[in-house]
C-alpha atoms as a PDB file:
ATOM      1  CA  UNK A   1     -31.270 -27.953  11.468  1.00  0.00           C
ATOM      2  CA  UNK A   2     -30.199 -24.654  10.834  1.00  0.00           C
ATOM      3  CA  UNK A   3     -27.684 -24.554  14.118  1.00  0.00           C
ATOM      4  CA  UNK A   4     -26.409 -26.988  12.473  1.00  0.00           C
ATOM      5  CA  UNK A   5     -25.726 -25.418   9.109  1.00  0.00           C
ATOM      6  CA  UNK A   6     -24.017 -22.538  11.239  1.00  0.00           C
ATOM      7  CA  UNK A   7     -21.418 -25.003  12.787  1.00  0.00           C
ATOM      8  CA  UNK A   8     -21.217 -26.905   9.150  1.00  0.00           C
ATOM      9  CA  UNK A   9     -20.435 -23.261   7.910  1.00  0.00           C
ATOM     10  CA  UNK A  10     -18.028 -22.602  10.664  1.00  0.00           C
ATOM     11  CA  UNK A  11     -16.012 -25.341  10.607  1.00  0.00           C
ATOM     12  CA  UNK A  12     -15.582 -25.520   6.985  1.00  0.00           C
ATOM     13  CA  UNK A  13     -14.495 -22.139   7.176  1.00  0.00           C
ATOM     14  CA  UNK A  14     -12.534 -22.643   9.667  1.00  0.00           C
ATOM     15  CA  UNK A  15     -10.281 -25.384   7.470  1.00  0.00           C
ATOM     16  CA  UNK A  16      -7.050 -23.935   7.240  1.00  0.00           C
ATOM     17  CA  UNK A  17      -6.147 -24.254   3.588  1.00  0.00           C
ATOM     18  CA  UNK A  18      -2.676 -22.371   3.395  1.00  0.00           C
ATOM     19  CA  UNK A  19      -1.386 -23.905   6.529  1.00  0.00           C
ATOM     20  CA  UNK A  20      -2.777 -27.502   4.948  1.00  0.00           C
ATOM     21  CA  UNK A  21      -1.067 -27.376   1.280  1.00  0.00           C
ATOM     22  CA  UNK A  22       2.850 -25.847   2.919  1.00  0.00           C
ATOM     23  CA  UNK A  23       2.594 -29.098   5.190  1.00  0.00           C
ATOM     24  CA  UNK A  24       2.062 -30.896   2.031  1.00  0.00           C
ATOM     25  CA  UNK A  25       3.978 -28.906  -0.182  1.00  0.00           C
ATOM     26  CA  UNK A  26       6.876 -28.262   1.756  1.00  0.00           C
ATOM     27  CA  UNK A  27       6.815 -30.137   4.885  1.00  0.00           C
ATOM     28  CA  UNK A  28       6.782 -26.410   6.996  1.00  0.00           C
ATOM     29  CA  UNK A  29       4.086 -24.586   9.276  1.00  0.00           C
ATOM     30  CA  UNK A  30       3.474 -21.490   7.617  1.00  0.00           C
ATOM     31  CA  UNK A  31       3.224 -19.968  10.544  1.00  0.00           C
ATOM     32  CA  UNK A  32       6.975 -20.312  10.858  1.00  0.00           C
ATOM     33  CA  UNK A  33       7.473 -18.835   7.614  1.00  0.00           C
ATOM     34  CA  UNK A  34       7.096 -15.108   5.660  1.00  0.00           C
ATOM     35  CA  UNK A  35       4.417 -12.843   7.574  1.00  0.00           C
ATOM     36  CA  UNK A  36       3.752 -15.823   9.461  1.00  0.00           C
ATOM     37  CA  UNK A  37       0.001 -15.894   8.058  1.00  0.00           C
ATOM     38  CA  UNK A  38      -1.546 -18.849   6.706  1.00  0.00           C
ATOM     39  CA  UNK A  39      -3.278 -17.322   4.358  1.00  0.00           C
ATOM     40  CA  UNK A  40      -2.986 -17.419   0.282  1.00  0.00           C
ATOM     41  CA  UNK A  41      -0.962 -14.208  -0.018  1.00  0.00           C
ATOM     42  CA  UNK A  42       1.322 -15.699   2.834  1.00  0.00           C
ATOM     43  CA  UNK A  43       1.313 -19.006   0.895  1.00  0.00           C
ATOM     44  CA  UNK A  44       2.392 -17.698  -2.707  1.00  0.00           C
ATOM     45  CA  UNK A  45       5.470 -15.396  -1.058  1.00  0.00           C
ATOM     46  CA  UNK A  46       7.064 -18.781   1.412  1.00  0.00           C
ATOM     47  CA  UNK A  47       6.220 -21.383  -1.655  1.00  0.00           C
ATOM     48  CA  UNK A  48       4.825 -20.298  -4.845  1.00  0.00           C
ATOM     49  CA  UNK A  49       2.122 -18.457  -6.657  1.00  0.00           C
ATOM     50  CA  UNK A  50       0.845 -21.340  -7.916  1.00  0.00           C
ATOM     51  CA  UNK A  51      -0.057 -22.975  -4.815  1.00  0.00           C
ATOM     52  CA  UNK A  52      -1.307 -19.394  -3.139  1.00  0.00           C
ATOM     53  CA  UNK A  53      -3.679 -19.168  -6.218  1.00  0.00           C
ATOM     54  CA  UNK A  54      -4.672 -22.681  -5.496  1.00  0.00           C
ATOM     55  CA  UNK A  55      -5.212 -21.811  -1.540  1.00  0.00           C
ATOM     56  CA  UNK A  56      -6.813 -18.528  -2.654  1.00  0.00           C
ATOM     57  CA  UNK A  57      -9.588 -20.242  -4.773  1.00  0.00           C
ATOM     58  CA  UNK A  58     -10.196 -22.587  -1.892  1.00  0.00           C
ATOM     59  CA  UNK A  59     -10.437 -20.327   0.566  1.00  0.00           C
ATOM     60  CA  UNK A  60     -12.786 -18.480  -1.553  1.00  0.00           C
ATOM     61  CA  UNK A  61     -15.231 -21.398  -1.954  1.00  0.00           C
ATOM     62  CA  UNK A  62     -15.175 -21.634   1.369  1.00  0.00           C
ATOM     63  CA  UNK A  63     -17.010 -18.154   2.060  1.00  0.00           C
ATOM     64  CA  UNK A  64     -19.127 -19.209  -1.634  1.00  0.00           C
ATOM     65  CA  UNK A  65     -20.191 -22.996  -0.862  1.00  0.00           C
ATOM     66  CA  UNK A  66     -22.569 -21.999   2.781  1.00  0.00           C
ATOM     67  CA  UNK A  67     -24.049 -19.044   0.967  1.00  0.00           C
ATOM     68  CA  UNK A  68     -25.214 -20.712  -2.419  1.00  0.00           C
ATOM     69  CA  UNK A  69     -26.093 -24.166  -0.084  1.00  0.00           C
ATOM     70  CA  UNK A  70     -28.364 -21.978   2.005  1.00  0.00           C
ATOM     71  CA  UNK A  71     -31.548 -22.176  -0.469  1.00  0.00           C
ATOM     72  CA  UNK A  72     -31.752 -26.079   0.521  1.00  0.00           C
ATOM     73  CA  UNK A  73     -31.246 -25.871   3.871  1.00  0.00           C
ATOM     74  CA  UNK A  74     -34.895 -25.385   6.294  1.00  0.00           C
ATOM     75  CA  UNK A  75     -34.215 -22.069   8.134  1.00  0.00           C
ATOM     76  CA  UNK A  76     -36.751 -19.837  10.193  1.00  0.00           C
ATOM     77  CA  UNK A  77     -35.324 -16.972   8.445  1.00  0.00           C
ATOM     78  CA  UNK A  78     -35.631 -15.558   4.823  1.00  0.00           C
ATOM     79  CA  UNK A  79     -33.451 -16.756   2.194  1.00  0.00           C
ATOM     80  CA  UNK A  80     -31.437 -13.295   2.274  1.00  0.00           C
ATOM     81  CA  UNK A  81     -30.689 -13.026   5.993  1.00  0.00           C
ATOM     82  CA  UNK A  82     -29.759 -17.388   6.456  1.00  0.00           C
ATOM     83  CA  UNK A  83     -27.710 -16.747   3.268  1.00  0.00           C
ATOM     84  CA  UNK A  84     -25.704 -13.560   4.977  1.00  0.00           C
ATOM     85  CA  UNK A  85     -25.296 -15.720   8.025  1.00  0.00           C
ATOM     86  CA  UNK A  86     -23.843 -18.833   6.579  1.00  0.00           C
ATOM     87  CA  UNK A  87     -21.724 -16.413   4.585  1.00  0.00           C
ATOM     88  CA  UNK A  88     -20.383 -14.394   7.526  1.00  0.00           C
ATOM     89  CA  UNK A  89     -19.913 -17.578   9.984  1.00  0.00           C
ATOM     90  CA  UNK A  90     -17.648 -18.819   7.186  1.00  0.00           C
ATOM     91  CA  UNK A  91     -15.392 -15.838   7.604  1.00  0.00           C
ATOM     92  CA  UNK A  92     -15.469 -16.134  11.352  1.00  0.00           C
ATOM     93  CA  UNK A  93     -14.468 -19.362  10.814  1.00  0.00           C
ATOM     94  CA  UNK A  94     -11.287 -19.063   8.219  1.00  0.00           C
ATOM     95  CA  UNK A  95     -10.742 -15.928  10.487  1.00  0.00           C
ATOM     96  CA  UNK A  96     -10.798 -18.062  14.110  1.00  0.00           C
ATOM     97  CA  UNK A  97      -9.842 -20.935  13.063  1.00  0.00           C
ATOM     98  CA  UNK A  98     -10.688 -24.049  15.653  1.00  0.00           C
ATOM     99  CA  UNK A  99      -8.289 -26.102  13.724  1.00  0.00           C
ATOM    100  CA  UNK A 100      -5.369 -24.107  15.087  1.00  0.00           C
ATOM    101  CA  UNK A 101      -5.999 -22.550  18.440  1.00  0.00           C
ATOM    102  CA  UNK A 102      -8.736 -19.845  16.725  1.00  0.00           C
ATOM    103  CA  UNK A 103      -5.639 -18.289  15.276  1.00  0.00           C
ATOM    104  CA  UNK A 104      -6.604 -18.551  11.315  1.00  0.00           C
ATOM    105  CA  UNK A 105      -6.214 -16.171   8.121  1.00  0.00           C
ATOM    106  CA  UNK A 106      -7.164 -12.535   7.308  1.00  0.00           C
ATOM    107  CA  UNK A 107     -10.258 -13.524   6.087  1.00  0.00           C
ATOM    108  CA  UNK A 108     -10.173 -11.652   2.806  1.00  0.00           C
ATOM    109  CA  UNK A 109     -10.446 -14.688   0.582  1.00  0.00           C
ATOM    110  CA  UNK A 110     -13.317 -16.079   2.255  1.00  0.00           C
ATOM    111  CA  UNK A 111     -15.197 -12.806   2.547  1.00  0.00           C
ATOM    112  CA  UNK A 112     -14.789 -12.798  -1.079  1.00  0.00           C
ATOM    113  CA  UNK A 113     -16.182 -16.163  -1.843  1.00  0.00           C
ATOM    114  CA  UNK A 114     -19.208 -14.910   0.109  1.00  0.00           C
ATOM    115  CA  UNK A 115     -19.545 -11.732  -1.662  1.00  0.00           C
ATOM    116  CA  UNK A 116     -19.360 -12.855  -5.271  1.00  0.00           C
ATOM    117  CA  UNK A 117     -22.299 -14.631  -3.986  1.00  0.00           C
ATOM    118  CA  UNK A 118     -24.132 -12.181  -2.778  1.00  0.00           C
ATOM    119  CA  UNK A 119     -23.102  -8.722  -4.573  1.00  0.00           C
ATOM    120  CA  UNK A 120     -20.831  -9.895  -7.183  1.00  0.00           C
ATOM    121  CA  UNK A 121     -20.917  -6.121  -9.197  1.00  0.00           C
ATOM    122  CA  UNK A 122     -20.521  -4.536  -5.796  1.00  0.00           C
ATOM    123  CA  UNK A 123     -17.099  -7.754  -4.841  1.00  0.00           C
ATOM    124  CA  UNK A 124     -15.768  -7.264  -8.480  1.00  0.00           C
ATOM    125  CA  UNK A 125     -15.714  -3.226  -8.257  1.00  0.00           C
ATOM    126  CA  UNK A 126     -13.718  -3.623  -4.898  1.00  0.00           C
ATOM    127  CA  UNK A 127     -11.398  -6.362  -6.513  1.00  0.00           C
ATOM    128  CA  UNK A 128     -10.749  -3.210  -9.323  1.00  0.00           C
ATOM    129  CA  UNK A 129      -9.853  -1.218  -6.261  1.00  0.00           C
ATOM    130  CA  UNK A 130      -7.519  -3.673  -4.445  1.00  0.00           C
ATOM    131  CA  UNK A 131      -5.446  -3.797  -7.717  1.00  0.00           C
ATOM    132  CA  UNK A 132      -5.227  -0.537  -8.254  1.00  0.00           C
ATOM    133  CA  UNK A 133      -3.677  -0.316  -4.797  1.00  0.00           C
ATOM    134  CA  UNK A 134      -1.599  -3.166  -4.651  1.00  0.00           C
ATOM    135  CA  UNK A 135      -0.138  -1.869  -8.428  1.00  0.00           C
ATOM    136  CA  UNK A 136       0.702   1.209  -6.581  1.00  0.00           C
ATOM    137  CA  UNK A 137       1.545   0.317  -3.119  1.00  0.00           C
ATOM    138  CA  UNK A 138       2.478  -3.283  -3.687  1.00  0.00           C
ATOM    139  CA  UNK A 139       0.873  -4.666  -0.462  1.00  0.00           C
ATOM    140  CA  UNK A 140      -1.480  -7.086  -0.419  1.00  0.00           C
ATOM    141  CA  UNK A 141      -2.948  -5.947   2.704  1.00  0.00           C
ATOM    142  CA  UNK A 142      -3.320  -2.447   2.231  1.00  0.00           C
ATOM    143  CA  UNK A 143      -5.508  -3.632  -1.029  1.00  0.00           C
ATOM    144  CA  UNK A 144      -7.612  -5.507   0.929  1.00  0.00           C
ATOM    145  CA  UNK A 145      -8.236  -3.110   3.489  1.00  0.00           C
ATOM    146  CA  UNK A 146      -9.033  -0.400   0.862  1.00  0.00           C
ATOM    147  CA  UNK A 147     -10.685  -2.887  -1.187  1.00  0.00           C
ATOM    148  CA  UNK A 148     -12.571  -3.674   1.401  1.00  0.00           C
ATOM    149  CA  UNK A 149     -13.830  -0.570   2.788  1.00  0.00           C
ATOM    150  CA  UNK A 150     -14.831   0.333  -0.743  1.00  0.00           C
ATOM    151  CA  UNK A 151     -17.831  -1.783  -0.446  1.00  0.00           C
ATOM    152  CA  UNK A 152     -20.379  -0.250   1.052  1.00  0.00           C
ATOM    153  CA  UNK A 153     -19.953   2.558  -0.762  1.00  0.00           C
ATOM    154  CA  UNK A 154     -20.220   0.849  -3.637  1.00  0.00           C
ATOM    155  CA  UNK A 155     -22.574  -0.458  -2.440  1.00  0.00           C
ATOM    156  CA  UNK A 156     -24.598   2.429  -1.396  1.00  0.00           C
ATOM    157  CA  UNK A 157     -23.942   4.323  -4.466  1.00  0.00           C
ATOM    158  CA  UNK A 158     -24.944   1.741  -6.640  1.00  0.00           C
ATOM    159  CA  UNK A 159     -28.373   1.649  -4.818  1.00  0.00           C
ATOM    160  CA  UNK A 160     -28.833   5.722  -5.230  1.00  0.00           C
ATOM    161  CA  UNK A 161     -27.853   5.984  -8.577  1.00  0.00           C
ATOM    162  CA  UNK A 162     -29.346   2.314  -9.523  1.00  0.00           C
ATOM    163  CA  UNK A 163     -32.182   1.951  -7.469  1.00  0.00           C
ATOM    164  CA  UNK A 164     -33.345  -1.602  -9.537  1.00  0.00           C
ATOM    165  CA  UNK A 165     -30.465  -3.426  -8.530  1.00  0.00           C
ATOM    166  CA  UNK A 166     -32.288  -4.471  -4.666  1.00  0.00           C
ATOM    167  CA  UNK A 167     -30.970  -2.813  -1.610  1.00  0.00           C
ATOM    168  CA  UNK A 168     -30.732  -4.572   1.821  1.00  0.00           C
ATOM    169  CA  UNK A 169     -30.030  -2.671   4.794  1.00  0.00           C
ATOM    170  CA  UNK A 170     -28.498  -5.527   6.359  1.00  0.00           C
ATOM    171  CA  UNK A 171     -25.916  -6.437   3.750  1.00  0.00           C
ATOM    172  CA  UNK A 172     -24.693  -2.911   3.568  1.00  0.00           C
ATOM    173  CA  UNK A 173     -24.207  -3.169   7.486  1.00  0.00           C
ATOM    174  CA  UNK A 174     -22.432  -6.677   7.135  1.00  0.00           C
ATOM    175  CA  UNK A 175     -20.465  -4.863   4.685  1.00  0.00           C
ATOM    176  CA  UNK A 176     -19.448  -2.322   7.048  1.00  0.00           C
ATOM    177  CA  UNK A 177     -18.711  -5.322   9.499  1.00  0.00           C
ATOM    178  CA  UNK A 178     -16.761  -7.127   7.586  1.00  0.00           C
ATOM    179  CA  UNK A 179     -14.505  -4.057   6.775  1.00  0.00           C
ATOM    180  CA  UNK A 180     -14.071  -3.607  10.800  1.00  0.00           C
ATOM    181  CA  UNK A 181     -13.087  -7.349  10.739  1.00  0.00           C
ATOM    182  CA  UNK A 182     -10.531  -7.011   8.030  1.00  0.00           C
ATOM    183  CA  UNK A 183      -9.373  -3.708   9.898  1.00  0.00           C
ATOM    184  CA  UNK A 184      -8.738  -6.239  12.992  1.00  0.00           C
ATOM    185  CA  UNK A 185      -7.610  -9.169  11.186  1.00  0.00           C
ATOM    186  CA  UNK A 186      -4.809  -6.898   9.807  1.00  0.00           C
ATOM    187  CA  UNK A 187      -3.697  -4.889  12.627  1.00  0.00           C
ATOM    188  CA  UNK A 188      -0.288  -5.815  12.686  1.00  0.00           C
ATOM    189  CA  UNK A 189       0.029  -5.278   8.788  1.00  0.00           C
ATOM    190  CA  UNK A 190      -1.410  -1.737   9.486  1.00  0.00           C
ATOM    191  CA  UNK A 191       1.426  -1.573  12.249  1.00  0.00           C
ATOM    192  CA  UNK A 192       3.912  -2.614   9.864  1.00  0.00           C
ATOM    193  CA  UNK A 193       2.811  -0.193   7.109  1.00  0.00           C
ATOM    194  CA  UNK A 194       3.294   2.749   9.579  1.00  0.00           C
ATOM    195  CA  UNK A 195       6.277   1.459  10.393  1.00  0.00           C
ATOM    196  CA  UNK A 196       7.800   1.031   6.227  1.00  0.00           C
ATOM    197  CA  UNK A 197       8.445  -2.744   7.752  1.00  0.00           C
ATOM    198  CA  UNK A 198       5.135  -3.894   5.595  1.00  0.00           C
ATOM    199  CA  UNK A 199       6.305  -7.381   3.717  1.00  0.00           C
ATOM    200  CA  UNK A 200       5.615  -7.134  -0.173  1.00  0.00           C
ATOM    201  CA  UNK A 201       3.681  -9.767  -2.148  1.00  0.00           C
ATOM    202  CA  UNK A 202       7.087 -11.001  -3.676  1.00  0.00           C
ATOM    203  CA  UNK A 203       7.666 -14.641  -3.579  1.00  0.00           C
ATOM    204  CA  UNK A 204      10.873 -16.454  -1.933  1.00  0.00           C
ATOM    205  CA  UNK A 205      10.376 -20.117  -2.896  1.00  0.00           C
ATOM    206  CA  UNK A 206      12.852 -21.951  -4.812  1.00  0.00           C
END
């Protein structure tokens, strides 16, 4: 039963939201279009910030839905652990997408789905940090990374200096996983930011 969960938590992970509502939308394949992404950020610069908000809450639920199902579903683990897998399958998923030759999104929106979940003081102190960034730098990507890797420390800090709030080795290192994975997932943004040839979040739709 639980296998199956995992694929269930794959594959709707793996539903490629962005790419889904420009086909609708517009009628193009996102992966034509802007940074070539399908993700939400990729979505609000080709046709709107209304519809990458839209794709960006979806996407989100898709990391949240596996994680707060995973109380009702029979699992030989604890609650905690079959929780952090659904969570992090979902990622894979949105991430390798089997919907599109395993080529999917960054997997930032998902992961944060998941997270509110799980840590939301720890998700909503890195969302503080991603803005700060992308005020500053005005790329969604280096947010995310930074964002991202902010985590665990959070994370860790909040454990030292708040030692009530729970602590789970394993979530801090799925925390330090999933900043790897957002490292890899953004490799050619990272290129591109090197470079100065890093897209901003502005949007070009009409």
């Amino acid at each position: 039963m639980f296998l199956l969960a995992i694929l269930a938590s794959y594959l709707l992970g793996g539903i490629p939201v962005g790419f889904l509502i420009a086909k609708k939308v517009k009628g193009i394949d996102l992966r034509e279009h802007g940074s070539k992404n399908i993700g939400a950020t990729n979505v609000g610069r080709v046709i709107g910030w209304k519809y990458g908000s839209v794709a960006l809450v979806l996407d989100a639920l898709k990391g949240a839905i596996p994680v707060l199902l995973a109380d009702y579903i029979p699992s030989p683990y604890s609650l905690a652990t079959s929780e952090i897998l659904l969570g992090c399958v979902a990622i894979l998923g949105h991430t390798f997408t089997p919907y599109l030759g395993f080529k999917g999104g960054k997997g930032v929106a998902t992961a944060l789905g998941v997270y509110l979940t799980l840590v939301p003081v720890v998700t909503l102190c890195a969302v503080v940090i991603f803005f700060i960034v992308y005020k500053i730098s005005g790329f969604v990507s280096l947010g995310s990374i930074l964002g991202t890797l902010s985590m665990p420390i959070w994370y860790w800090a909040m454990n030292r200096f708040l030692p009530n709030i729970g602590y789970s080795p394993i979530i801090l290192f799925v925390l330090i996983g999933t900043f790897f994975l957002i490292c890899f997932s953004h490799r050619e943004n990272i290129k591109r930011i090197l470079l100065g040839k890093e897209l901003k979040a502005v949007s070009h739709a009409t």
